[in-house]
Protein backbone atom coordinates (compact mmCIF):
# COMPACT_ATOMS: atom_id res chain seq x y z
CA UNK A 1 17.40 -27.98 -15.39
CA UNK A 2 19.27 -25.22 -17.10
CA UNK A 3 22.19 -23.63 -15.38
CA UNK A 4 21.14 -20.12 -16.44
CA UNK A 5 20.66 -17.28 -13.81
CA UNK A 6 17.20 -15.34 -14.76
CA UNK A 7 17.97 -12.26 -13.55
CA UNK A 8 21.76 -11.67 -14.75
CA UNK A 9 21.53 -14.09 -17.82
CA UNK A 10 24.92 -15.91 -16.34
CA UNK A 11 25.77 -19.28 -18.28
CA UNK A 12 28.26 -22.04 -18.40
CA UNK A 13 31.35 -20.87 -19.79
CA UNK A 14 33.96 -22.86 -21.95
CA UNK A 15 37.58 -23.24 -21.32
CA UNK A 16 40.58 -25.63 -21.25
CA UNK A 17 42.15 -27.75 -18.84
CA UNK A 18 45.97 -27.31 -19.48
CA UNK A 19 47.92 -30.06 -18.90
CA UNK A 20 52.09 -29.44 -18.46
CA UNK A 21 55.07 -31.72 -17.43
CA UNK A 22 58.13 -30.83 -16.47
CA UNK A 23 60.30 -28.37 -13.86
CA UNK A 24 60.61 -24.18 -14.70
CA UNK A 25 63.24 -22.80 -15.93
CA UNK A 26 63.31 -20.57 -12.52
CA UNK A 27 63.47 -23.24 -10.52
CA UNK A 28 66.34 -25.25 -12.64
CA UNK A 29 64.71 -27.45 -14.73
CA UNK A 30 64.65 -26.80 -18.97
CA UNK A 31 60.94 -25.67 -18.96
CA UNK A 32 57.23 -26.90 -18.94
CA UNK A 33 55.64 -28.44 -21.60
CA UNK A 34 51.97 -28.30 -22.35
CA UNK A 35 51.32 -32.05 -22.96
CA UNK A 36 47.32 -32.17 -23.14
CA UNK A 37 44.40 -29.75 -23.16
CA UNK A 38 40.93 -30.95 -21.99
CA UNK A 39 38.06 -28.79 -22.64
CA UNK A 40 35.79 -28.20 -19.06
CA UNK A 41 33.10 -25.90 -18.15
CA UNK A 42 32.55 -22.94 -15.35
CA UNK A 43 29.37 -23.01 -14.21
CA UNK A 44 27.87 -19.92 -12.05
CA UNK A 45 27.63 -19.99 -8.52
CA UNK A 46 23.39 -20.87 -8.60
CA UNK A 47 21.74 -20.42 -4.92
CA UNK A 48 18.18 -21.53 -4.64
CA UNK A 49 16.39 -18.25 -2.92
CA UNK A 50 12.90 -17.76 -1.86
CA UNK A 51 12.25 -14.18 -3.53
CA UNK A 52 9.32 -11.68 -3.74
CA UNK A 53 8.47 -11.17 -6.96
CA UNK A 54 7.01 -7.54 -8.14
CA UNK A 55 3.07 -8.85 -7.88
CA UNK A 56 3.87 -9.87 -4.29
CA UNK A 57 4.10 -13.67 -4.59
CA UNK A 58 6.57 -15.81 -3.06
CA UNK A 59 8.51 -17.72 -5.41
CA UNK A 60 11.70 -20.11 -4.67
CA UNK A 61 13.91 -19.40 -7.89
CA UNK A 62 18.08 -20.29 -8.85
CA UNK A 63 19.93 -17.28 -8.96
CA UNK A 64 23.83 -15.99 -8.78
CA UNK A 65 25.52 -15.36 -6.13
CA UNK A 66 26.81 -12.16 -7.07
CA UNK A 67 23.01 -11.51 -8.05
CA UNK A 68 21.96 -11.82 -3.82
CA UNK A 69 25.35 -9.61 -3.17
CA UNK A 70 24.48 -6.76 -5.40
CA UNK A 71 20.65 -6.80 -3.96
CA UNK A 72 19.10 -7.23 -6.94
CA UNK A 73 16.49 -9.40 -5.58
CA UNK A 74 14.32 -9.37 -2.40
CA UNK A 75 14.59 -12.26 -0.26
CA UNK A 76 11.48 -13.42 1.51
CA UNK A 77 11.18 -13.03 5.09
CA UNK A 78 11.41 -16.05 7.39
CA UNK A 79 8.67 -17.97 8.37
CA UNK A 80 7.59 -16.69 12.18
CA UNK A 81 4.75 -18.58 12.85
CA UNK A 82 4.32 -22.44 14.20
CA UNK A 83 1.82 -24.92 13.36
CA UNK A 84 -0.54 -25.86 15.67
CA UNK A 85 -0.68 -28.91 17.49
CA UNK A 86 -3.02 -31.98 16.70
């Protein structure tokens, strides 16, 4: 499954993984050295919500977490009613 939020369009990003040796100067040593750089990926913070959707159906989608914080969506409401006994 794609790591892509549908609402905000939010993707994997690329960066580095910086590798350094040594002590800093501030602390006494000659300096750090950058001995290795790894690429790696941030991924978005993906929630699986239930969500009402604009026709009024009840849908259980992946979005960002800074997509439920802005209220950009409408959560379902919780289930209130029990099944009945056999």
């Amino acid at each position: 499954m794609a790591r892509i939020c549908p609402i905000s369009g939010k993707r994997p990003a690329k960066g580095s993984h910086i590798w350094r040796s040594g002590k800093a100067k501030k602390k006494g040593g000659i300096g750090t050295h950058v001995t290795a750089i790894t690429k790696r990926r941030f991924f978005p913070n993906l929630q699986n919500v239930r969500v009402v959707l604009p026709n009024g159906q009840v849908k259980r989608i992946r979005v960002a977490a800074s997509v439920i914080k802005k209220g950009q969506i409408t959560k379902a409401p919780k289930r209130t009613w029990t099944k009945k006994a056999a």
